[in-house]
PDB file of N, CA and C in Angstrom:
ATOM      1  N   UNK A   1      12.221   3.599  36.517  1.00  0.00           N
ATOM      2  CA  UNK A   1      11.829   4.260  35.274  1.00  0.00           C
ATOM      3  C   UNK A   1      10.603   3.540  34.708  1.00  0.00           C
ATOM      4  N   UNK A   2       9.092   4.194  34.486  1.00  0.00           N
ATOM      5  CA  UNK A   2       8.103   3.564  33.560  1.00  0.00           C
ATOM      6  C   UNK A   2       8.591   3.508  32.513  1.00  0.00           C
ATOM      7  N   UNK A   3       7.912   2.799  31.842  1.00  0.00           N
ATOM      8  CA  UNK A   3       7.663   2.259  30.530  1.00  0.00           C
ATOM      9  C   UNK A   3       7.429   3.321  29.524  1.00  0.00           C
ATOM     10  N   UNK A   4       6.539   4.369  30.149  1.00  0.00           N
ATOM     11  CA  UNK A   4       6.381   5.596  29.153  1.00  0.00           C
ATOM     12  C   UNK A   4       7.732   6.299  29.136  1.00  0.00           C
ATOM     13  N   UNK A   5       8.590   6.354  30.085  1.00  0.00           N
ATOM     14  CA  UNK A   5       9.524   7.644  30.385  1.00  0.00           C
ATOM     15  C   UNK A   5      10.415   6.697  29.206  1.00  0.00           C
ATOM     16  N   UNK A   6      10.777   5.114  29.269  1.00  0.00           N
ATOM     17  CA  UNK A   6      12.075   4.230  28.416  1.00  0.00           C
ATOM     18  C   UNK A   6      11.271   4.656  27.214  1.00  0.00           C
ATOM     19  N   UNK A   7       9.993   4.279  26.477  1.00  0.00           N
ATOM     20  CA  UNK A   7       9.634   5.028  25.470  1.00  0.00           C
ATOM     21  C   UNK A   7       9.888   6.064  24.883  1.00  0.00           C
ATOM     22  N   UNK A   8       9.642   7.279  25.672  1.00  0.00           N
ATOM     23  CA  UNK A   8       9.829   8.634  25.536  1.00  0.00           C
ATOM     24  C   UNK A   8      11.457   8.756  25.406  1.00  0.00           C
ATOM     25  N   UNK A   9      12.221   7.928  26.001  1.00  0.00           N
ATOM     26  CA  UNK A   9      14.076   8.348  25.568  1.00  0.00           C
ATOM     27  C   UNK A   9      13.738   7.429  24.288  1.00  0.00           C
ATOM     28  N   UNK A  10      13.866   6.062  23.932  1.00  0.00           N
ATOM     29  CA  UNK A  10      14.126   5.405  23.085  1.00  0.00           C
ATOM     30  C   UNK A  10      13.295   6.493  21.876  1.00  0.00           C
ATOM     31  N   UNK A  11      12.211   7.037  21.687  1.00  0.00           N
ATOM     32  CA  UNK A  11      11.303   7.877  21.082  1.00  0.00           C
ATOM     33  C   UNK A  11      12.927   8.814  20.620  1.00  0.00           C
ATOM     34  N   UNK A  12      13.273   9.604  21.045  1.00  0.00           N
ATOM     35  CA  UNK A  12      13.992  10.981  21.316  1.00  0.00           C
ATOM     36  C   UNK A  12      15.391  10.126  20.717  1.00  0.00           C
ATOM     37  N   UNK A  13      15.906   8.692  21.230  1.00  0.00           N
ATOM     38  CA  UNK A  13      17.259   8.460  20.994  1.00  0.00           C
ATOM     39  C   UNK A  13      16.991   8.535  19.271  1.00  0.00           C
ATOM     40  N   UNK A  14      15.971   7.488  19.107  1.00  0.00           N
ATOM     41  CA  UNK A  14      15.690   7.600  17.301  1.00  0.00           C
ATOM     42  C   UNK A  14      15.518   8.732  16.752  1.00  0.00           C
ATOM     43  N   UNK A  15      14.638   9.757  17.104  1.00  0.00           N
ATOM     44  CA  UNK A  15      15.151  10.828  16.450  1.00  0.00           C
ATOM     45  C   UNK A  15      16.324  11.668  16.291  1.00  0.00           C
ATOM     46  N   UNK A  16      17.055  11.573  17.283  1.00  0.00           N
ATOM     47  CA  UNK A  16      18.191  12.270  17.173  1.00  0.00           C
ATOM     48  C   UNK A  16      18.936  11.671  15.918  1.00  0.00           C
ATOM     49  N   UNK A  17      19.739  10.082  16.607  1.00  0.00           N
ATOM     50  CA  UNK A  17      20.215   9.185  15.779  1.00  0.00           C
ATOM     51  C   UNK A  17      19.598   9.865  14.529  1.00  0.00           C
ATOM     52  N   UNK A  18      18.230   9.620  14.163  1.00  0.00           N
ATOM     53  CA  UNK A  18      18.378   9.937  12.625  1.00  0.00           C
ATOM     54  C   UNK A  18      18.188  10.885  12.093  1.00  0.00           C
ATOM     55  N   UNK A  19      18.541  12.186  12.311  1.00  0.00           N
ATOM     56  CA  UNK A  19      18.786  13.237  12.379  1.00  0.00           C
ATOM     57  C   UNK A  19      20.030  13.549  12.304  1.00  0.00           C
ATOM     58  N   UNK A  20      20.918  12.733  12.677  1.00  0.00           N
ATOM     59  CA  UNK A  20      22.528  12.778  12.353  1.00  0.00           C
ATOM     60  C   UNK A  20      22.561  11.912  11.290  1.00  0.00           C
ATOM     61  N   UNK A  21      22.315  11.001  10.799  1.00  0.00           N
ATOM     62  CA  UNK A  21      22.268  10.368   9.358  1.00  0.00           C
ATOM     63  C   UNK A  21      21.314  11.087   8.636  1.00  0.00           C
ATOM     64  N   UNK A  22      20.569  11.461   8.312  1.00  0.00           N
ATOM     65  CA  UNK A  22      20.190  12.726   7.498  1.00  0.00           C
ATOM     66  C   UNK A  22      21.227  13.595   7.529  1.00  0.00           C
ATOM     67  N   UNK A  23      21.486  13.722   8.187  1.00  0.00           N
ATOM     68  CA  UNK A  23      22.287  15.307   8.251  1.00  0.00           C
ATOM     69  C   UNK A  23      24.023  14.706   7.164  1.00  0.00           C
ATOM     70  N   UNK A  24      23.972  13.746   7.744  1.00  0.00           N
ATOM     71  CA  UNK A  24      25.516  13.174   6.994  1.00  0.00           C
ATOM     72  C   UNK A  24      24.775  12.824   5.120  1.00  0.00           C
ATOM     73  N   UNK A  25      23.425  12.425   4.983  1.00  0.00           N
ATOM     74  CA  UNK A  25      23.284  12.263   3.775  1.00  0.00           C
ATOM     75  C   UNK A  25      23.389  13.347   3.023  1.00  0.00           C
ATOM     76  N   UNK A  26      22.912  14.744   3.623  1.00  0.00           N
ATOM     77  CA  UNK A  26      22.516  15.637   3.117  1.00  0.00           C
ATOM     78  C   UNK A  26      23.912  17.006   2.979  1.00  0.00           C
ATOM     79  N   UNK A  27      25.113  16.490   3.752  1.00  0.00           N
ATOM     80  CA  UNK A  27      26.567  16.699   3.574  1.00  0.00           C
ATOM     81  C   UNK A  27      27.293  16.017   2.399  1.00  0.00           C
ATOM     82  N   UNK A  28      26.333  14.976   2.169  1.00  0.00           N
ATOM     83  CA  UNK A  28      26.969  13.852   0.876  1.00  0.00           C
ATOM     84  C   UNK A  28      26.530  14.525  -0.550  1.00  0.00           C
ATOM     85  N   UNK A  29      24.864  15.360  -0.202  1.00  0.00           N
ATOM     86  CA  UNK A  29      24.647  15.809  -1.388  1.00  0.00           C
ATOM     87  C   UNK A  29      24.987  17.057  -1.464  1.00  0.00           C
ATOM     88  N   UNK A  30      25.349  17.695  -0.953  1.00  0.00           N
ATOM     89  CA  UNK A  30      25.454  18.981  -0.872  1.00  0.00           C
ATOM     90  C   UNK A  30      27.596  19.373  -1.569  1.00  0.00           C
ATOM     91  N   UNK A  31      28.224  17.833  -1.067  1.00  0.00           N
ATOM     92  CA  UNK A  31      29.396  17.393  -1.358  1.00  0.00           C
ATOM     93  C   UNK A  31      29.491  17.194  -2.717  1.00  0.00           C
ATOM     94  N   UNK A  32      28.592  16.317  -3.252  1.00  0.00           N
ATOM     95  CA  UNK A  32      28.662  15.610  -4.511  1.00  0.00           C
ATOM     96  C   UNK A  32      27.427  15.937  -5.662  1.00  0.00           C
ATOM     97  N   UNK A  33      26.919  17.040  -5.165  1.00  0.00           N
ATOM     98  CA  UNK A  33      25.742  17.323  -5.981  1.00  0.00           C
ATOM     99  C   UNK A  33      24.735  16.341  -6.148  1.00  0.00           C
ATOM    100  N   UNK A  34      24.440  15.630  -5.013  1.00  0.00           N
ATOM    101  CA  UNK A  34      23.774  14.354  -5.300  1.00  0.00           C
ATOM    102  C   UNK A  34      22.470  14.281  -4.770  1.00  0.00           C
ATOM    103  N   UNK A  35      21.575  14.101  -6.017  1.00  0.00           N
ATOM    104  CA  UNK A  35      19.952  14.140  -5.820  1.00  0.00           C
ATOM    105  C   UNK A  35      19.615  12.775  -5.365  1.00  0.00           C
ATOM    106  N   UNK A  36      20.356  11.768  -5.443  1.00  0.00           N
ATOM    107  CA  UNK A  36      20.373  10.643  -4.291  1.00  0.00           C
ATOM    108  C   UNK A  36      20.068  10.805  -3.053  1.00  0.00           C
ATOM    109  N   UNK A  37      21.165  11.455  -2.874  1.00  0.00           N
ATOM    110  CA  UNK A  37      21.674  11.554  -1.403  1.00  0.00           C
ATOM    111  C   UNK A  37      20.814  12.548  -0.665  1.00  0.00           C
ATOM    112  N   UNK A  38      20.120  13.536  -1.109  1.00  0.00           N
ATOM    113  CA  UNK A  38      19.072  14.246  -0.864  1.00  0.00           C
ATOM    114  C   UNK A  38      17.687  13.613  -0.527  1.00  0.00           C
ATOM    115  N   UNK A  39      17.168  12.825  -1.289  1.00  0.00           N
ATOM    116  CA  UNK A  39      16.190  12.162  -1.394  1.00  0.00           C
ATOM    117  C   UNK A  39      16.615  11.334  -0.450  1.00  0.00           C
ATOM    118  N   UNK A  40      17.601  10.547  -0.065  1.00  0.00           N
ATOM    119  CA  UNK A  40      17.713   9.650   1.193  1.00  0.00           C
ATOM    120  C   UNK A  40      17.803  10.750   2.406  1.00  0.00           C
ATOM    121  N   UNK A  41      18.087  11.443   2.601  1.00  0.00           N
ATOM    122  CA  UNK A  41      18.207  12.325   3.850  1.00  0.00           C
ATOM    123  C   UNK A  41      16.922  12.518   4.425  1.00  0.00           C
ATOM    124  N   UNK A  42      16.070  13.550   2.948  1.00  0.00           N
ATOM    125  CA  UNK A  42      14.449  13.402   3.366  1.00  0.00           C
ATOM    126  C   UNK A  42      13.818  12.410   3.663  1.00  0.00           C
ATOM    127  N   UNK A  43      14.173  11.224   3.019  1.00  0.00           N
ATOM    128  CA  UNK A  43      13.520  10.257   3.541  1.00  0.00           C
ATOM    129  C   UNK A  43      13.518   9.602   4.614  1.00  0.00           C
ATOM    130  N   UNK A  44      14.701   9.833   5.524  1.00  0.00           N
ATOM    131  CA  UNK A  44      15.435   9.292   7.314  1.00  0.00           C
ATOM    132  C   UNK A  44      14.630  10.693   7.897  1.00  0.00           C
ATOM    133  N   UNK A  45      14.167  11.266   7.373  1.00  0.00           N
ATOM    134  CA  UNK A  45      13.924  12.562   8.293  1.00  0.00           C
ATOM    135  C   UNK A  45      12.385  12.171   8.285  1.00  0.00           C
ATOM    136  N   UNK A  46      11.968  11.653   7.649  1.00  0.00           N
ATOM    137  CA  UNK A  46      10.465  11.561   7.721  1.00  0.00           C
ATOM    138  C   UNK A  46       9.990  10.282   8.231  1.00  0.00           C
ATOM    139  N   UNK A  47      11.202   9.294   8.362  1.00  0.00           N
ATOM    140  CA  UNK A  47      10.688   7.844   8.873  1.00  0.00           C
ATOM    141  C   UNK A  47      11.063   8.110  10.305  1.00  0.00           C
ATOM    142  N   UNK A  48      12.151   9.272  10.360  1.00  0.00           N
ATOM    143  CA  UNK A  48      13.357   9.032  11.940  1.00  0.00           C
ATOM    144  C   UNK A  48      12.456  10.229  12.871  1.00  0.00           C
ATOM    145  N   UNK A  49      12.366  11.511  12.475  1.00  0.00           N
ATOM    146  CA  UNK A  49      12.306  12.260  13.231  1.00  0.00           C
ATOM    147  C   UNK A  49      10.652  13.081  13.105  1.00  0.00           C
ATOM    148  N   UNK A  50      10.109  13.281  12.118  1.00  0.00           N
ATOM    149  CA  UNK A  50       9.047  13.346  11.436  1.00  0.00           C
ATOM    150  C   UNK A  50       7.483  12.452  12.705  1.00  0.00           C
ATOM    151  N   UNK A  51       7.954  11.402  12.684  1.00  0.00           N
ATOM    152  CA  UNK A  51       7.099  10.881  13.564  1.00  0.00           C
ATOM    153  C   UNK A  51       7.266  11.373  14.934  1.00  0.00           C
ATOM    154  N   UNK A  52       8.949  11.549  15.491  1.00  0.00           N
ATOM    155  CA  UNK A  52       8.915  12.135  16.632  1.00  0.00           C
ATOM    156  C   UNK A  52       7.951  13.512  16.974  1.00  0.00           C
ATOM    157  N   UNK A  53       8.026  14.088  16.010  1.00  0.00           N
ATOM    158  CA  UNK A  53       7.651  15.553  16.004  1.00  0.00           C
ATOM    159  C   UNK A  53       5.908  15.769  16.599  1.00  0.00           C
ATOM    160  N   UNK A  54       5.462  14.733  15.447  1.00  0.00           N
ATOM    161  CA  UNK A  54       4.140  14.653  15.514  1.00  0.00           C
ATOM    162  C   UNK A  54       3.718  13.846  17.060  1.00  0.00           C
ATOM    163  N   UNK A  55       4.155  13.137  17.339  1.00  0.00           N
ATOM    164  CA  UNK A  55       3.633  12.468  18.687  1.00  0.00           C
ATOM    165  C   UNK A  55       4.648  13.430  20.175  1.00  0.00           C
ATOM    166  N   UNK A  56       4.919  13.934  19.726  1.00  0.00           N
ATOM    167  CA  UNK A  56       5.332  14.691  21.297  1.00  0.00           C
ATOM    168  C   UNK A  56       5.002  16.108  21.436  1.00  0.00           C
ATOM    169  N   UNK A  57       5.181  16.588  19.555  1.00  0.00           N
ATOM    170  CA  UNK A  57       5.333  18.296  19.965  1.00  0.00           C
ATOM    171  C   UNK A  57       3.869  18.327  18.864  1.00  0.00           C
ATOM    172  N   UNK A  58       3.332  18.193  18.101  1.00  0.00           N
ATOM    173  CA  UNK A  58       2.056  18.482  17.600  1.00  0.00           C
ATOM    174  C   UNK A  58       0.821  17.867  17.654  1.00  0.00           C
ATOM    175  N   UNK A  59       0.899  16.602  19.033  1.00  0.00           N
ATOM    176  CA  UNK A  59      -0.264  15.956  18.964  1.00  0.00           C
ATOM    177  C   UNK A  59      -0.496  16.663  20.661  1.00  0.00           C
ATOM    178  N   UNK A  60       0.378  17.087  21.531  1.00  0.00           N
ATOM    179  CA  UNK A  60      -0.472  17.665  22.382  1.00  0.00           C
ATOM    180  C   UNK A  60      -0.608  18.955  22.354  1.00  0.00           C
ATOM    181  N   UNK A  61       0.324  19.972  21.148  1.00  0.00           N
ATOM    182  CA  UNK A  61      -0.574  21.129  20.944  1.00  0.00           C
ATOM    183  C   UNK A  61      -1.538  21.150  20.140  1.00  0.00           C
ATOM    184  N   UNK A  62      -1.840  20.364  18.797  1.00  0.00           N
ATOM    185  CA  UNK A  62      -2.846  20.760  18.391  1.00  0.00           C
ATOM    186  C   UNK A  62      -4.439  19.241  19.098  1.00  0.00           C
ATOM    187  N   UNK A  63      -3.870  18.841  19.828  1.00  0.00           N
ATOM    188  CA  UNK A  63      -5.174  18.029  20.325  1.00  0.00           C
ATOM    189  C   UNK A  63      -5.571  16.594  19.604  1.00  0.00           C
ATOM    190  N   UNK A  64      -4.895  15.766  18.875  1.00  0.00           N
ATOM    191  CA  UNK A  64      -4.965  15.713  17.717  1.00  0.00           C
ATOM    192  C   UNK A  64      -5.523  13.910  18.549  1.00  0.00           C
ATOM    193  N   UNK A  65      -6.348  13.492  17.901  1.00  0.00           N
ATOM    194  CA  UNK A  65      -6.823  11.940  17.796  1.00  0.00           C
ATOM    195  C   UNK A  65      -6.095  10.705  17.931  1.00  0.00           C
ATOM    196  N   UNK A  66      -6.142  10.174  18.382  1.00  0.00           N
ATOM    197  CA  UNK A  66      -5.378   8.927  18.151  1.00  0.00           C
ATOM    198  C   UNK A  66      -4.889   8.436  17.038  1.00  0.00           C
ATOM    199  N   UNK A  67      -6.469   8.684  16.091  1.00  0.00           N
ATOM    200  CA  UNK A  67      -6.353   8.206  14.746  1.00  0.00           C
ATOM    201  C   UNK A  67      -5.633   9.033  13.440  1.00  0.00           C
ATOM    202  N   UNK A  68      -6.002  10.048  14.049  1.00  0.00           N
ATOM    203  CA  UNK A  68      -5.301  11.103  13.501  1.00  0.00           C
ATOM    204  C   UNK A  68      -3.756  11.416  13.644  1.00  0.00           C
ATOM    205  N   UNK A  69      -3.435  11.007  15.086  1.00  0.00           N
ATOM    206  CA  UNK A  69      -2.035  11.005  15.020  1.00  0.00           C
ATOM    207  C   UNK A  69      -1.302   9.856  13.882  1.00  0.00           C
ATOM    208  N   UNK A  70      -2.260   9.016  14.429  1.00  0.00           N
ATOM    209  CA  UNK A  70      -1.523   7.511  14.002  1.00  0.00           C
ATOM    210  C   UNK A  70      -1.590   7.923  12.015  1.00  0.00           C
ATOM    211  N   UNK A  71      -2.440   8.762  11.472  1.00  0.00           N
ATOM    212  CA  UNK A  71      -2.556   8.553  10.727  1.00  0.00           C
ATOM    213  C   UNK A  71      -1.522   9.250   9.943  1.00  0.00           C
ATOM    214  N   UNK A  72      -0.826  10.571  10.464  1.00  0.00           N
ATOM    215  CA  UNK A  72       0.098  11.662   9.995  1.00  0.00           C
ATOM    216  C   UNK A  72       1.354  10.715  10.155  1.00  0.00           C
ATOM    217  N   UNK A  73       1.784   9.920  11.247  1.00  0.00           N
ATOM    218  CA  UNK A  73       2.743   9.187  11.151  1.00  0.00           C
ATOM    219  C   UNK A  73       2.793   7.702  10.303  1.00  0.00           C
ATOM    220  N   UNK A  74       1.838   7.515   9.833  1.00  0.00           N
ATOM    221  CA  UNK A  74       2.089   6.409   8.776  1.00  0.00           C
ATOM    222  C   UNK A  74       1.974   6.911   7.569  1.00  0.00           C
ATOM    223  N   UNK A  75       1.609   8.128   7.178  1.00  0.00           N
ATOM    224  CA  UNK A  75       1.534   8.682   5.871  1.00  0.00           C
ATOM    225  C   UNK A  75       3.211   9.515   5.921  1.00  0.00           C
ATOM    226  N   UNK A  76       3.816   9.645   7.014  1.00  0.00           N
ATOM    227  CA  UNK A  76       5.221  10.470   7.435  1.00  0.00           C
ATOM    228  C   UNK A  76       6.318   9.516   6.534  1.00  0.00           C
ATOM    229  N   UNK A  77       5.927   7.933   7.167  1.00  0.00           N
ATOM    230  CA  UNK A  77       6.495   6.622   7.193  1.00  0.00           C
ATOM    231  C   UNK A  77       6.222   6.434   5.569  1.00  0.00           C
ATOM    232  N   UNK A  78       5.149   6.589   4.951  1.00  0.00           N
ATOM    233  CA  UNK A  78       5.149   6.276   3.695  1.00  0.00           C
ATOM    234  C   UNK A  78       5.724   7.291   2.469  1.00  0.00           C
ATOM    235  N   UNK A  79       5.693   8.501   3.038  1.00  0.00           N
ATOM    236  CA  UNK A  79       6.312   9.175   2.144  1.00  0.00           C
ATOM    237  C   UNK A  79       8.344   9.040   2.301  1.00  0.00           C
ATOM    238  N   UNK A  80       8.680   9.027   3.438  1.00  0.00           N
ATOM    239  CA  UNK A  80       9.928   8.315   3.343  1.00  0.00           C
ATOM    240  C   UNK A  80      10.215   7.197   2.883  1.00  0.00           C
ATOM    241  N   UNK A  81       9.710   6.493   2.724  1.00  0.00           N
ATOM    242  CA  UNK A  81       9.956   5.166   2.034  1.00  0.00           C
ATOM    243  C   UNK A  81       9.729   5.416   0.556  1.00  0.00           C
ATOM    244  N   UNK A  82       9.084   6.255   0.171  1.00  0.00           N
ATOM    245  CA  UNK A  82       8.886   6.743  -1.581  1.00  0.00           C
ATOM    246  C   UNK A  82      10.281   7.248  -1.561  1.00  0.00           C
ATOM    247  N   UNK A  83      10.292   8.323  -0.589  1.00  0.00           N
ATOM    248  CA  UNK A  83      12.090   8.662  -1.045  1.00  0.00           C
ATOM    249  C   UNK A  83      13.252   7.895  -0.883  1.00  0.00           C
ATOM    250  N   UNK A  84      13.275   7.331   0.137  1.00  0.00           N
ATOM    251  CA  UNK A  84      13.772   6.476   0.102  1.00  0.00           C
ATOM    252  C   UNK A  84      14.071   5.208  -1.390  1.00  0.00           C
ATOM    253  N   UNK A  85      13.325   4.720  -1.546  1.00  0.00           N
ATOM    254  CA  UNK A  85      13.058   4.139  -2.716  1.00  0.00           C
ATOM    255  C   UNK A  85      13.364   4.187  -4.209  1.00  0.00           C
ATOM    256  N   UNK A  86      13.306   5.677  -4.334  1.00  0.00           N
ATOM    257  CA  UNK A  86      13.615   6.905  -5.115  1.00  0.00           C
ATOM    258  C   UNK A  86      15.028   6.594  -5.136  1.00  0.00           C
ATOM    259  N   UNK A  87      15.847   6.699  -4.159  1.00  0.00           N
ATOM    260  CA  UNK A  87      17.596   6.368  -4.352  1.00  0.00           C
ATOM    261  C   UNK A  87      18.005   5.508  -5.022  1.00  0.00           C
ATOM    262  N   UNK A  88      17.318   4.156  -5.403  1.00  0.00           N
ATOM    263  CA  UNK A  88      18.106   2.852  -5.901  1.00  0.00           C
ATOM    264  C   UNK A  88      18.254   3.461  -7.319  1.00  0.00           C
ATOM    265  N   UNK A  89      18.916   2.954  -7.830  1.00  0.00           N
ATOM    266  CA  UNK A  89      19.548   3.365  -8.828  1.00  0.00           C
ATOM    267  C   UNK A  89      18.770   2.238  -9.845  1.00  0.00           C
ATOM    268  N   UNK A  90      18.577   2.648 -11.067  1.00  0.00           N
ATOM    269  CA  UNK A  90      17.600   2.309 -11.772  1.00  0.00           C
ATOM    270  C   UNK A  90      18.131   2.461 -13.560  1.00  0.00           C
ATOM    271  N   UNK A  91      19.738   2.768 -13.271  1.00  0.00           N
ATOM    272  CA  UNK A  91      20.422   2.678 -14.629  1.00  0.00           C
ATOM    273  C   UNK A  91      20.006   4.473 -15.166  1.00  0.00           C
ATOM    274  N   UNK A  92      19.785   5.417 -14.302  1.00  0.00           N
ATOM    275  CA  UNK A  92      19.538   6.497 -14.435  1.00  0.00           C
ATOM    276  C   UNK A  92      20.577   7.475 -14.013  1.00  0.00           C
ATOM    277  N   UNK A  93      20.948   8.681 -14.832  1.00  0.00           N
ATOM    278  CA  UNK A  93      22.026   9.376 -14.112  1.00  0.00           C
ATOM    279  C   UNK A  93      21.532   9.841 -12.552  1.00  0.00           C
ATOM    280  N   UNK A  94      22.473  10.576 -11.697  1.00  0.00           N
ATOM    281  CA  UNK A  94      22.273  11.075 -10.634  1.00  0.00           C
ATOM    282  C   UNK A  94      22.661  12.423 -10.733  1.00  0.00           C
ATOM    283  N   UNK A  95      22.699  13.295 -11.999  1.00  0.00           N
ATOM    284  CA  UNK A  95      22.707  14.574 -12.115  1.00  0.00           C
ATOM    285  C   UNK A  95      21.480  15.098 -12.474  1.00  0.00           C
TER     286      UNK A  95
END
């Protein structure tokens, strides 16, 4: 097995993986009415699977740069981490 192909699974295992924790956050809010738990879901979806998307399925259809890739996935990475972030609790309701 190359190095690209262990990439390309480890690539695919993380997205899945977090794609099932999103999916369980977003059962939590959907459970508990919880704008927490929402905001953490989006945010595993954009650090977990979000990057997958862009480097396998939209950087060789739309052609896209190195820099340009690199750049949609660190802006992917930063907007999950805003949501992410967004969850801690801050002495604010969660309704």
């Amino acid at each position: 097995m190359t190095l690209e192909s262990i990439t390309a699974v480890a690539s695919a295992l993380t997205a899945v993986v977090g794609l099932f924790v999103a999916y369980l956050a977003y059962r939590g809010y959907r459970r508990n009415d919880s704008r927490t738990m929402r905001a953490l879901a989006f945010g595993i979806v954009c650090i977990a699977v979000v990057p997958y998307v862009i480097l396998y399925l939209a950087d060789p259809s739309l052609g896209l740069t190195d820099a340009q890739g690199l750049l949609a996935i660190t802006l992917s990475h930063t907007v999950g981490l805003a949501a992410i972030y967004r969850t801690f609790d801050r002495g604010s309701s969660d309704a």
